[in-house]
Protein backbone atom coordinates (compact mmCIF):
# COMPACT_ATOMS: atom_id res chain seq x y z
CA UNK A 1 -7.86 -65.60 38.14
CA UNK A 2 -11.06 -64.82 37.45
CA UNK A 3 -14.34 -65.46 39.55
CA UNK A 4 -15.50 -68.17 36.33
CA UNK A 5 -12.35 -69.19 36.72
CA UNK A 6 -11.96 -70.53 40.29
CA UNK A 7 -15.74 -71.47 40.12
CA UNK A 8 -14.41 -74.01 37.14
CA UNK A 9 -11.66 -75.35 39.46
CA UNK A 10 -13.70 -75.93 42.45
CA UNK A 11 -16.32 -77.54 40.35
CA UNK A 12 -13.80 -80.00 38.59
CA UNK A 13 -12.40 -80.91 41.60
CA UNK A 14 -15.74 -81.31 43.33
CA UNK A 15 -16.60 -83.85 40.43
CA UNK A 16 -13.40 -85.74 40.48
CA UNK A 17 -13.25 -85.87 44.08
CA UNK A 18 -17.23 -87.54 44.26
CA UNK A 19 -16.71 -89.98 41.42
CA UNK A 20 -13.65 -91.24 42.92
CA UNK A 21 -15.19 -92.15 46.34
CA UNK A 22 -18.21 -92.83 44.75
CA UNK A 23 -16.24 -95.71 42.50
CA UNK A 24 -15.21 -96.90 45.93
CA UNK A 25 -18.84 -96.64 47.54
CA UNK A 26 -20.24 -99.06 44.30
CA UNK A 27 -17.22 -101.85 44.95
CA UNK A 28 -17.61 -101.70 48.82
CA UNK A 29 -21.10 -101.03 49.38
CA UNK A 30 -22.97 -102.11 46.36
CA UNK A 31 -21.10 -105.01 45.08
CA UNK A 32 -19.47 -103.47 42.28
CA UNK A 33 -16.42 -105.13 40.67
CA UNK A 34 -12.82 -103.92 41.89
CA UNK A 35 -12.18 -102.90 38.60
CA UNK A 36 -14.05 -99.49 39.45
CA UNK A 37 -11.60 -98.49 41.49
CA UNK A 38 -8.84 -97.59 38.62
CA UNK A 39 -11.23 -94.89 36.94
CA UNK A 40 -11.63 -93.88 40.69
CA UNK A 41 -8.33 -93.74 41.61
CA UNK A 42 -7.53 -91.60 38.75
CA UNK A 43 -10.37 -89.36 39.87
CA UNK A 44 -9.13 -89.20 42.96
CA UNK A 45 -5.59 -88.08 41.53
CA UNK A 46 -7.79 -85.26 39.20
CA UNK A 47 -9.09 -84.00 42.70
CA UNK A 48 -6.36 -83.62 44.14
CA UNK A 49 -4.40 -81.88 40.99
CA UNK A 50 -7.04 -79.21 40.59
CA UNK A 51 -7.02 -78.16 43.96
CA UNK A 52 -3.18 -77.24 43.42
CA UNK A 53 -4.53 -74.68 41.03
CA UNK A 54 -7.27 -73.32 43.14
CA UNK A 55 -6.66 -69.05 43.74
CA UNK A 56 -5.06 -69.47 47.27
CA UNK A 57 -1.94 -69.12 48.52
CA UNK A 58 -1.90 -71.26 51.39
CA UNK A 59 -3.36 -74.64 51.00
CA UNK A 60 -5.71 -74.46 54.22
CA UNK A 61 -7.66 -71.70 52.96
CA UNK A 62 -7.99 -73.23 49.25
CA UNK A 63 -9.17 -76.74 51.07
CA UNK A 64 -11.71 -75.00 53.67
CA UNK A 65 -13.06 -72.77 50.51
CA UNK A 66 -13.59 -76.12 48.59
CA UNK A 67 -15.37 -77.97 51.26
CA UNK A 68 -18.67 -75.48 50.85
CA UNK A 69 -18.43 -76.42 47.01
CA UNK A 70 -17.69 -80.17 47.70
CA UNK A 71 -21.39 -79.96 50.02
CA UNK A 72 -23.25 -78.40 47.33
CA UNK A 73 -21.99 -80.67 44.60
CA UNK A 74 -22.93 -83.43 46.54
CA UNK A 75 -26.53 -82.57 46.45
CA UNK A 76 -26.16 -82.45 43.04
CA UNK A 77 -24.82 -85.36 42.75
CA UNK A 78 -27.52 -87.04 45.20
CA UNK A 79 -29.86 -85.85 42.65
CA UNK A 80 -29.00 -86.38 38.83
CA UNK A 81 -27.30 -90.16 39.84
CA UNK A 82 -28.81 -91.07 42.84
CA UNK A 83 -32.13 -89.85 42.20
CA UNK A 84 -32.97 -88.69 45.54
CA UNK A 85 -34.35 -84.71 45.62
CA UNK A 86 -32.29 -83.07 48.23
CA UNK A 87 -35.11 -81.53 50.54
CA UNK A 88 -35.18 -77.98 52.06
CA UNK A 89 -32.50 -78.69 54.73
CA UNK A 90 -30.05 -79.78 52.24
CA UNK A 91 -30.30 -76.70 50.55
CA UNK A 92 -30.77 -74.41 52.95
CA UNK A 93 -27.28 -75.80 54.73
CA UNK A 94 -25.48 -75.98 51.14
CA UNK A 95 -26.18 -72.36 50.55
CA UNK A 96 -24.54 -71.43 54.31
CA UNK A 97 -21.41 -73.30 52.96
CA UNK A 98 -21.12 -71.72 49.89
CA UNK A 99 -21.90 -67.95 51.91
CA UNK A 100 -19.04 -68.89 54.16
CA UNK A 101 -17.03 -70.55 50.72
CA UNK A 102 -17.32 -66.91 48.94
CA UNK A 103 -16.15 -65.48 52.37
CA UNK A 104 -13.07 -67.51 52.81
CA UNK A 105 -12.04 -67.14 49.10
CA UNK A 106 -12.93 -63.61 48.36
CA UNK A 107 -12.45 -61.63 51.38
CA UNK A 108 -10.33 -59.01 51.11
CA UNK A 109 -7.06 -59.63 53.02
CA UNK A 110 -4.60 -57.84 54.54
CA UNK A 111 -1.54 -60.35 53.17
């Protein structure tokens, strides 16, 4: 697969996976109706579908490699819907997890 390739799948998933919990964040924590939790249920179900198709052949590896997109997307996410600027620390620990992301999913192995 190719490097836009895997970059889409992490991404999807990385959007799926925050509107899910944040459906459940709005009904628990904000007073939302229940009713949000269907569209976030399916989310959730999205998340965890694309991450079977992530470049990895054991599932470890694809979930560690996804967790330094998940932290950047939900910077991005902290900004365009919750309208708070992630700050220099944010982004200077975002861009170590995506360095150590690239690492874990395009190192050259062995196996």
């Amino acid at each position: 697969m190719t490097v836009p390739g895997n970059l889409a799948i992490y991404a999807g998933a990385a959007l799926a996976e925050i509107a899910g919990c944040f459906a459940v964040w709005a009904w628990m924590r904000q007073g939302a109706s229940a009713l949000w939790l269907i569209p976030g249920l399916a989310s959730l179900a999205i998340f965890a579908w694309l991450l079977t198709l992530a470049p990895s052949e054991f599932a470890g590896r694809a979930y560690a490699a996804y967790g330094g997109v998940y932290i950047a997307a939900s910077l991005v996410w902290l900004w365009a819907v919750e309208k708070q600027r992630p700050d220099t620390w944010d982004l200077t620990g975002a861009a170590i997890c995506l360095i150590g992301a690239a690492i874990i999913l395009w190192a050259p192995r062995s196996v």
